[in-house]
C-alpha atoms as a PDB file:
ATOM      1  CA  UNK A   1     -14.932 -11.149  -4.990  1.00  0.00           C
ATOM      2  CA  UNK A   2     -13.103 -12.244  -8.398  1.00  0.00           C
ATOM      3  CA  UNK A   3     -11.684 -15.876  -7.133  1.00  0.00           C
ATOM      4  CA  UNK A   4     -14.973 -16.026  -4.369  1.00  0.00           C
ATOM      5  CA  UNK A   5     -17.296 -15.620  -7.322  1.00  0.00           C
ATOM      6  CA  UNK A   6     -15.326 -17.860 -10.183  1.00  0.00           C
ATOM      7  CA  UNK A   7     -14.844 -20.599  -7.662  1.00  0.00           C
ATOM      8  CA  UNK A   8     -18.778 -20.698  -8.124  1.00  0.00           C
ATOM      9  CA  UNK A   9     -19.905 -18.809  -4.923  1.00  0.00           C
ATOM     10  CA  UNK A  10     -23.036 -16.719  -4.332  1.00  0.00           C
ATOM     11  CA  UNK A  11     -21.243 -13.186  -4.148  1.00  0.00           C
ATOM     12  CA  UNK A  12     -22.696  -9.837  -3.063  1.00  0.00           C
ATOM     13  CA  UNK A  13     -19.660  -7.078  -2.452  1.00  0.00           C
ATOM     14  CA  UNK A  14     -20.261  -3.733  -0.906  1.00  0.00           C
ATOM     15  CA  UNK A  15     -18.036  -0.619  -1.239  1.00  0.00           C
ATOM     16  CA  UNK A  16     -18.740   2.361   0.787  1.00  0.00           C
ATOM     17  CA  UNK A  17     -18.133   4.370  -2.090  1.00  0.00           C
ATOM     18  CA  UNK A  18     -16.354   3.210  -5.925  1.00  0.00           C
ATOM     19  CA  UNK A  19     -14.199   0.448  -6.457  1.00  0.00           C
ATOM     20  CA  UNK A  20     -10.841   1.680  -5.435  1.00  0.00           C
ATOM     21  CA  UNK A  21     -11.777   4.847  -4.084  1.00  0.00           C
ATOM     22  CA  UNK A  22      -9.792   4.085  -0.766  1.00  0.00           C
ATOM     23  CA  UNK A  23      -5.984   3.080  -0.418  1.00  0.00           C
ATOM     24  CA  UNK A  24      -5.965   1.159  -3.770  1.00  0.00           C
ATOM     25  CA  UNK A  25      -6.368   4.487  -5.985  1.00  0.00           C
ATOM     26  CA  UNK A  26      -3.239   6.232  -3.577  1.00  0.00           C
ATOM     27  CA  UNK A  27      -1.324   3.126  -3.758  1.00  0.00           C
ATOM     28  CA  UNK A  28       1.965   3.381  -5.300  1.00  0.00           C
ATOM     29  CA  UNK A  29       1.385  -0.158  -7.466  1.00  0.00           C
ATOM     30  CA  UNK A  30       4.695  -2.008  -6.585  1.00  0.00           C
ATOM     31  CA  UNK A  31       4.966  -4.909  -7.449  1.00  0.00           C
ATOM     32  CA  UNK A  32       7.425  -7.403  -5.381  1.00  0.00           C
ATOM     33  CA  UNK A  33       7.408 -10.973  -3.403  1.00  0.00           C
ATOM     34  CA  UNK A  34      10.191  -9.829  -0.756  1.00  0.00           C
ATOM     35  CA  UNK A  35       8.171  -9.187   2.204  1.00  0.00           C
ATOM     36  CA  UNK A  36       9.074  -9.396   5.876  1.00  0.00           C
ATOM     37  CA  UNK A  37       6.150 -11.488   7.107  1.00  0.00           C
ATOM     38  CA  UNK A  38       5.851 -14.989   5.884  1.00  0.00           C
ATOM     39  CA  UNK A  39       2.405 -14.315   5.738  1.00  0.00           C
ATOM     40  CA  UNK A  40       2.788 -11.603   3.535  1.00  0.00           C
ATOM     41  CA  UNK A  41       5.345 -12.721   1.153  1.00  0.00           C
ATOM     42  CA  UNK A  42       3.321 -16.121   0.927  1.00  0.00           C
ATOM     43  CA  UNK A  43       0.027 -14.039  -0.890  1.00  0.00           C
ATOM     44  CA  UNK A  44       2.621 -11.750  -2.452  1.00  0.00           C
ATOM     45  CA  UNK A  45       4.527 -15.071  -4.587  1.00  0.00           C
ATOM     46  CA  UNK A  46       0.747 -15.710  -5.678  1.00  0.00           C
ATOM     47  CA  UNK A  47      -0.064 -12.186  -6.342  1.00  0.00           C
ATOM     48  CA  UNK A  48       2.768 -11.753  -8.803  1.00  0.00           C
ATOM     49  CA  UNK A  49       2.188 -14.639 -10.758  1.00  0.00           C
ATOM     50  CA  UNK A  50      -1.293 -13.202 -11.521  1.00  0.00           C
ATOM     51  CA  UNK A  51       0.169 -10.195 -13.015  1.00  0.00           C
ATOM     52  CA  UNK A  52       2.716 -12.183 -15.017  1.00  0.00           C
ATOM     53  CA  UNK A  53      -0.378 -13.358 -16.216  1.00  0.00           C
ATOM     54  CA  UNK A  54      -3.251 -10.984 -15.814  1.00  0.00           C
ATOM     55  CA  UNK A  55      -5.016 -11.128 -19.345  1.00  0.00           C
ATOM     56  CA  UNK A  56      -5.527 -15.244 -19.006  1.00  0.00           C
ATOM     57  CA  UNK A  57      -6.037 -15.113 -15.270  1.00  0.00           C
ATOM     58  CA  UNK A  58      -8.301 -12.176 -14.675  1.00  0.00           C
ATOM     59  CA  UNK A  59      -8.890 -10.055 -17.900  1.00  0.00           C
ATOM     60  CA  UNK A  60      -8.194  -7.014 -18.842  1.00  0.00           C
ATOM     61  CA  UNK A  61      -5.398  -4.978 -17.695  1.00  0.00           C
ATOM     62  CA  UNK A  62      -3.358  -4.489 -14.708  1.00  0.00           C
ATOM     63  CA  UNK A  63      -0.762  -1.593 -16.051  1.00  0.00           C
ATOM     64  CA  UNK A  64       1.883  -4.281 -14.712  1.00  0.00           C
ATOM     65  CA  UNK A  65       5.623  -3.393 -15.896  1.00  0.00           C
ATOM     66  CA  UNK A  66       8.139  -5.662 -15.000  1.00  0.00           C
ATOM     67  CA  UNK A  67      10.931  -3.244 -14.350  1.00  0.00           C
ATOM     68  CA  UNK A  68      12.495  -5.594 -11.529  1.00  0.00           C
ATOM     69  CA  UNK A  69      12.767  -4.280  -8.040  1.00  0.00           C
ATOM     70  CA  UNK A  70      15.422  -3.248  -5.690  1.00  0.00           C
ATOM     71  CA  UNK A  71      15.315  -3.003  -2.307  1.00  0.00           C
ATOM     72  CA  UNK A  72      18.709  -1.296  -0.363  1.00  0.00           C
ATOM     73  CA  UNK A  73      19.818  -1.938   2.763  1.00  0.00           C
ATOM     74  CA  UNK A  74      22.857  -0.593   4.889  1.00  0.00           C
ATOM     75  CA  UNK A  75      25.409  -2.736   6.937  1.00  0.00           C
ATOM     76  CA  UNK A  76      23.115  -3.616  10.028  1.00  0.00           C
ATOM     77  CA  UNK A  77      20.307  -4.740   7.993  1.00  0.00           C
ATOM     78  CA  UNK A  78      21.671  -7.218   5.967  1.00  0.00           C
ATOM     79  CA  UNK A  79      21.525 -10.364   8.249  1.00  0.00           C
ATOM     80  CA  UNK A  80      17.856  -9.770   8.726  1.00  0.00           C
ATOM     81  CA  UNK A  81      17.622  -9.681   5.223  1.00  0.00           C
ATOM     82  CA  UNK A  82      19.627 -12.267   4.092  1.00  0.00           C
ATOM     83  CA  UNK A  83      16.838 -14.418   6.048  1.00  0.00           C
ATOM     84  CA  UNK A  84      13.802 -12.881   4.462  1.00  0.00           C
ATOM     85  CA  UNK A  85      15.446 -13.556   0.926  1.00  0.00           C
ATOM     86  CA  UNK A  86      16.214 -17.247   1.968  1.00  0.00           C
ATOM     87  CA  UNK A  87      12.277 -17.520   3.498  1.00  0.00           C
ATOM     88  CA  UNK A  88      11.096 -15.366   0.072  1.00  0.00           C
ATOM     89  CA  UNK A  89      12.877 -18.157  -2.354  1.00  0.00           C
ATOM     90  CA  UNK A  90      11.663 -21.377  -0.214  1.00  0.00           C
ATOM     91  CA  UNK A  91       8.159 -20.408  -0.973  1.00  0.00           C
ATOM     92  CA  UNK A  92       8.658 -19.641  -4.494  1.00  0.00           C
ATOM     93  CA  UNK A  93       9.741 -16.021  -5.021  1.00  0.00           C
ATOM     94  CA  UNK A  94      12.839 -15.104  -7.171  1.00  0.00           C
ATOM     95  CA  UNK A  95      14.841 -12.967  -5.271  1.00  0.00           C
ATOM     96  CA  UNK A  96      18.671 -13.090  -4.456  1.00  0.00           C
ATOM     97  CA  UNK A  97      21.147 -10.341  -2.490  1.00  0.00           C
ATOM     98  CA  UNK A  98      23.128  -8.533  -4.903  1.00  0.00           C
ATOM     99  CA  UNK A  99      26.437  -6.612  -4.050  1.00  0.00           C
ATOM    100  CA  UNK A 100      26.640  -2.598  -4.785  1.00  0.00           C
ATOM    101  CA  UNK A 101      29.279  -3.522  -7.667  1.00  0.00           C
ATOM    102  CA  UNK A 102      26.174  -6.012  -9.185  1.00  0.00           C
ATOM    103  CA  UNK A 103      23.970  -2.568  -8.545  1.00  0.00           C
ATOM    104  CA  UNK A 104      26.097  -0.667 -10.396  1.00  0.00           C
ATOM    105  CA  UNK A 105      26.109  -2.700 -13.192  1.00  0.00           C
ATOM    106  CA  UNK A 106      22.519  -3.789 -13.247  1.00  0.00           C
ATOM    107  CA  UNK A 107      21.306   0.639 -12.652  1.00  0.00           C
ATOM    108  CA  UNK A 108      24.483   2.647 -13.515  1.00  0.00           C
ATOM    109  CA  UNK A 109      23.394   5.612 -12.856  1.00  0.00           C
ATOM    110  CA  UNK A 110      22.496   5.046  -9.209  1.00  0.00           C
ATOM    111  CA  UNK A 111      24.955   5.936  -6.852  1.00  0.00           C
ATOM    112  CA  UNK A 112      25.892   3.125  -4.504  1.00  0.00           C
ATOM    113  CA  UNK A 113      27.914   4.914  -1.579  1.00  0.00           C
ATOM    114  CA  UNK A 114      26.802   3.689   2.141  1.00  0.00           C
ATOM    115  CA  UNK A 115      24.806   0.749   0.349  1.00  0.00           C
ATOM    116  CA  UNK A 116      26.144  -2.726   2.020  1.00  0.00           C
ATOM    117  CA  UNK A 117      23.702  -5.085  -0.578  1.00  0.00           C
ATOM    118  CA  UNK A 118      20.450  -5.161  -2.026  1.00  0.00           C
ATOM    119  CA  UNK A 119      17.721  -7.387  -2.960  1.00  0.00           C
ATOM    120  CA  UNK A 120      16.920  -7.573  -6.593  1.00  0.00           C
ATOM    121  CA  UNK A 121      13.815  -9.334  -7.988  1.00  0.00           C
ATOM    122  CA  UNK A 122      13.866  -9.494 -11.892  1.00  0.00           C
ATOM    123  CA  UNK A 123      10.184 -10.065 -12.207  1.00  0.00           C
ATOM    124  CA  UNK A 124       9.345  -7.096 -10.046  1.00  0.00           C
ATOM    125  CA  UNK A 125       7.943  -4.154 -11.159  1.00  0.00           C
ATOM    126  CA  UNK A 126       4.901  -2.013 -10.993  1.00  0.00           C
ATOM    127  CA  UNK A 127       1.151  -1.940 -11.983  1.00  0.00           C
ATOM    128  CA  UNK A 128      -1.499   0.344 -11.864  1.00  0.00           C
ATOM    129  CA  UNK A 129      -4.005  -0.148  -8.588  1.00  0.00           C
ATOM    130  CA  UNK A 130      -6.801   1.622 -10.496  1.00  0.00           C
ATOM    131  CA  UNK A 131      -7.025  -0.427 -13.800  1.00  0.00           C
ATOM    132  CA  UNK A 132      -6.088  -4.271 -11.749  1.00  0.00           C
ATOM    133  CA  UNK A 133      -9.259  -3.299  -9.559  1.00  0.00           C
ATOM    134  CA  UNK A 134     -11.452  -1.828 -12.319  1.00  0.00           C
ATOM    135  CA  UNK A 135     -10.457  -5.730 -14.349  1.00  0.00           C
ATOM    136  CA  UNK A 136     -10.800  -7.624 -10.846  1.00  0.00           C
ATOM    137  CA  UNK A 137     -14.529  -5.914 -10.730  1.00  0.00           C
ATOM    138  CA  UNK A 138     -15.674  -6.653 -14.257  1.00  0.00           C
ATOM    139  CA  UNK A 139     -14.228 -10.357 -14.173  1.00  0.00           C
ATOM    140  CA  UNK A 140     -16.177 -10.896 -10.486  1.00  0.00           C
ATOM    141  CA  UNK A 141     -19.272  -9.672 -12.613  1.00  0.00           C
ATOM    142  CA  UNK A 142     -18.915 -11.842 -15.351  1.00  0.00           C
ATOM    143  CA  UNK A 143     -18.655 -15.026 -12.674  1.00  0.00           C
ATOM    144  CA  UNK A 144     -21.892 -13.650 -11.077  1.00  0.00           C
ATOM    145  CA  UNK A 145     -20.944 -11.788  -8.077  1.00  0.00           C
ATOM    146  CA  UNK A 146     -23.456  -8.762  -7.376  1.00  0.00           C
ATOM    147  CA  UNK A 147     -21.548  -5.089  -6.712  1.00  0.00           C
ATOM    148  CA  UNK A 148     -23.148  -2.811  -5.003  1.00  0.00           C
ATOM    149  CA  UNK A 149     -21.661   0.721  -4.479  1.00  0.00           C
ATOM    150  CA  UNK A 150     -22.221   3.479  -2.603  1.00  0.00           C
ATOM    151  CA  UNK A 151     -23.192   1.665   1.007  1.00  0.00           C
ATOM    152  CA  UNK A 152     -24.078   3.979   3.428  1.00  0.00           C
ATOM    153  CA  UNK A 153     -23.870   3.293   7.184  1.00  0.00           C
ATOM    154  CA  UNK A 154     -22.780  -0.540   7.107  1.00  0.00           C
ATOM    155  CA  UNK A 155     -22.303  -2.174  10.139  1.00  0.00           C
ATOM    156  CA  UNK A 156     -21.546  -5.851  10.783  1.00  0.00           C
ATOM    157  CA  UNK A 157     -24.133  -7.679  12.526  1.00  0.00           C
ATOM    158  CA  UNK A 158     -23.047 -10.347  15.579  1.00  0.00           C
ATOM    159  CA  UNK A 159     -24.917 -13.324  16.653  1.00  0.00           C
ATOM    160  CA  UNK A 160     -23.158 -14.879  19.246  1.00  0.00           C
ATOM    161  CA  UNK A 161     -19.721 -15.920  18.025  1.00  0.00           C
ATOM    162  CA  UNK A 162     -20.728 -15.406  14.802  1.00  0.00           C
ATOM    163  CA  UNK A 163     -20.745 -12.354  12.148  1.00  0.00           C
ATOM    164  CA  UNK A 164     -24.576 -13.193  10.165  1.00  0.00           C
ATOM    165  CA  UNK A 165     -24.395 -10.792   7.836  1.00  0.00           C
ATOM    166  CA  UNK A 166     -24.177  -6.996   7.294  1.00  0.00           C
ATOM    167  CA  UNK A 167     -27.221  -3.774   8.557  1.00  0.00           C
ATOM    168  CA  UNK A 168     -26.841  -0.869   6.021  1.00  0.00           C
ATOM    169  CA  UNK A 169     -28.605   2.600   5.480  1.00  0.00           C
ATOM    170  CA  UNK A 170     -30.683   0.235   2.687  1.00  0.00           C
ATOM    171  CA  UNK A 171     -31.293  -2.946   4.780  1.00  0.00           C
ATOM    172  CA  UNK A 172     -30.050  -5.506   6.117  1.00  0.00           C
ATOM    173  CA  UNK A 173     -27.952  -8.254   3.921  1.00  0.00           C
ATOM    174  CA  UNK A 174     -27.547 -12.038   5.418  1.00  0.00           C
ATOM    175  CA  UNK A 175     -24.516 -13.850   4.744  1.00  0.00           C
ATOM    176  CA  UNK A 176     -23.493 -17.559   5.520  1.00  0.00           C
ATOM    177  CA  UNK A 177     -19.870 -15.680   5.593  1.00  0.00           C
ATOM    178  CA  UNK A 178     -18.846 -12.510   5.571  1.00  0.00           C
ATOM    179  CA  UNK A 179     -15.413 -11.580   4.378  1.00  0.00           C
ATOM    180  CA  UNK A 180     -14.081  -8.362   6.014  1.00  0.00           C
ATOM    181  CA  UNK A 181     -11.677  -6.297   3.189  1.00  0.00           C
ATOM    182  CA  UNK A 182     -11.803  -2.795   4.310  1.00  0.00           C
ATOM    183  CA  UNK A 183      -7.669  -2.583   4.537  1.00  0.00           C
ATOM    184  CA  UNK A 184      -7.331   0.448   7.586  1.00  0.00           C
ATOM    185  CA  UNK A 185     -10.742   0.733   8.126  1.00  0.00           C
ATOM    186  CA  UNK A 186     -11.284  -3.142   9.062  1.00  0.00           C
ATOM    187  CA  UNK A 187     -10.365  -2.369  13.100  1.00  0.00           C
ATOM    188  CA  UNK A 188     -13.203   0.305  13.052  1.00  0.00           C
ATOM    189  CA  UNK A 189     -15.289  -2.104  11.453  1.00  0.00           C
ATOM    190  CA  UNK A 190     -14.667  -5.192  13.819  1.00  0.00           C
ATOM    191  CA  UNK A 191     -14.418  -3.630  16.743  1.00  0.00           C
ATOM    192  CA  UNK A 192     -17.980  -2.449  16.186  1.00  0.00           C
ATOM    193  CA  UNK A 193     -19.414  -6.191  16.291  1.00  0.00           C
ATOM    194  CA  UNK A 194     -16.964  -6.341  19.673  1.00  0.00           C
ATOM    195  CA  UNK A 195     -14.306  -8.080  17.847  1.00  0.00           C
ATOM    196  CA  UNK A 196     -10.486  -6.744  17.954  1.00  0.00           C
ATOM    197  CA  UNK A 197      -7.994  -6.780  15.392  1.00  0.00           C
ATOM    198  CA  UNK A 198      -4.547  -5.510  15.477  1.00  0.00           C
ATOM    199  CA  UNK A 199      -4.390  -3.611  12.784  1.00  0.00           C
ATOM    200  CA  UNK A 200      -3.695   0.168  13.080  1.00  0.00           C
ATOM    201  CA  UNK A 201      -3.415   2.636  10.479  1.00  0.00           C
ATOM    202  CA  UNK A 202      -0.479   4.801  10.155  1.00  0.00           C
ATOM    203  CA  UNK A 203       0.304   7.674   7.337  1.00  0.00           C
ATOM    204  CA  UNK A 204       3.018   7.390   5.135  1.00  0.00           C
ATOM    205  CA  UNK A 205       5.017  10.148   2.850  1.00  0.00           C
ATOM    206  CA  UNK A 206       5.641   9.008  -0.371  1.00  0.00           C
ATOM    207  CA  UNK A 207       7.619  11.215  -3.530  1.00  0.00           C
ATOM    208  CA  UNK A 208       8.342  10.735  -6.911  1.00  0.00           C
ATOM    209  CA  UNK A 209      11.677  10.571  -8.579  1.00  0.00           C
ATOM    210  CA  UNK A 210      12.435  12.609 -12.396  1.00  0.00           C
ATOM    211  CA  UNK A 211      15.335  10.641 -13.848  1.00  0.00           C
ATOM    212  CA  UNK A 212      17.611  12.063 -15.732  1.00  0.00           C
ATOM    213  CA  UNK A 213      17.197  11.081 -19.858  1.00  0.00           C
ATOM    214  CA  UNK A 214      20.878   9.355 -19.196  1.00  0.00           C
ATOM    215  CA  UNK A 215      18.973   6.946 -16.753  1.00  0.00           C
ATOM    216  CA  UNK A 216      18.073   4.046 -18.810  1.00  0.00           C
ATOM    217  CA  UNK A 217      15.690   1.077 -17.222  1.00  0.00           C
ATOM    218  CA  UNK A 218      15.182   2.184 -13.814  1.00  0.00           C
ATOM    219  CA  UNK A 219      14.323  -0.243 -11.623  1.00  0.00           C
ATOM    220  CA  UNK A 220      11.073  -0.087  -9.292  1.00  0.00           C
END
């Protein structure tokens, strides 16, 4: 809505309930280019440069602490990524394999055993999802764009080959373009106006670590 809205487009989002109140307020906030899919890693390299610069950019705050990030692999796994690093750097990230004698140095109190390399990103870090989509809102208002929360019953409504606009519980909403962000809940969404996308939600199990006060600078 932000970059829609500041690029000088008519804007109207709708949230089925508060600004973050899905995935972004569980997220875990990493911040990091090295992705796996091109695709991915592409939006990522732009993403990060944002929160390098969030307060010119965007406004307001994005909790983002450059920590750098790590990302371990064994022995089998570092071909595969050797190749994502090389694809991460050509399209702008900062990213290099590191041995587990550079690890040691770089996070001494991590213990390296059964670690064959890892990838280390010194601009990586962490932010917090919460406060980057609370700014991303406010800035979208200030360029115009109209939030509406609270949308009950939205569906997206198919003419032809064509998505026209959105039916809620309020009304009905015309668009020239609609712009489908739901994250998991896009296939539901989609496949309502008869149109597939592979995307398929899965659960994930995430913990937290308590260093130890000898632990200094751990890395994300």
């Amino acid at each position: 809505s932000f970059y829609l809205a500041k690029a000088g487009l008519k804007v109207m989002a709708l949230e089925a309930s508060r600004p973050g109140a899905g995935a972004s307020s569980r997220g875990a906030g990493i911040v990091r280019a090295f992705h796996h899919l091109p695709e991915e890693a592409s939006l990522a390299v732009l993403s990060l440069a944002t929160f390098r610069d969030w307060r010119a950019e965007v406004g307001g705050a994005s909790g983002y602490v450059p920590t750098g990030f790590l990302w371990l692999v064994g022995d089998d796994a570092v071909p595969e990524t050797a190749r994502t690093v090389a694809e991460v750097t050509r399209i702008g990230a900062v990213a290099e394999i590191i041995t587990p004698q550079t690890l040691a140095s770089l996070q001494p109190h991590m213990a390296t055993k059964g670690i064959a390399a890892a990838v280390y990103e010194p601009d990586g870090g962490y932010g917090d999802p919460m406060l980057a989509t609370a700014s991303l809102h406010a800035a979208a208002a200030r360029f115009g764009a109209e939030l509406c929360n609270d949308v009950e019953g939205a569906r997206l409504r198919r003419q032809g080959d064509r998505i026209v606009g959105v039916d809620t519980a309020a009304g009905y909403v015309p668009a020239g373009t609609v712009v489908l962000a739901a994250g998991p809940w896009s296939a539901a969404l989609a496949a309502d106006a008869g149109v597939t996308l592979p995307v398929v939600p899965t659960r994930m199990t995430t913990g937290t670590i308590r260093y130890e006060p000898f632990a200094t600078a751990p890395m994300t």
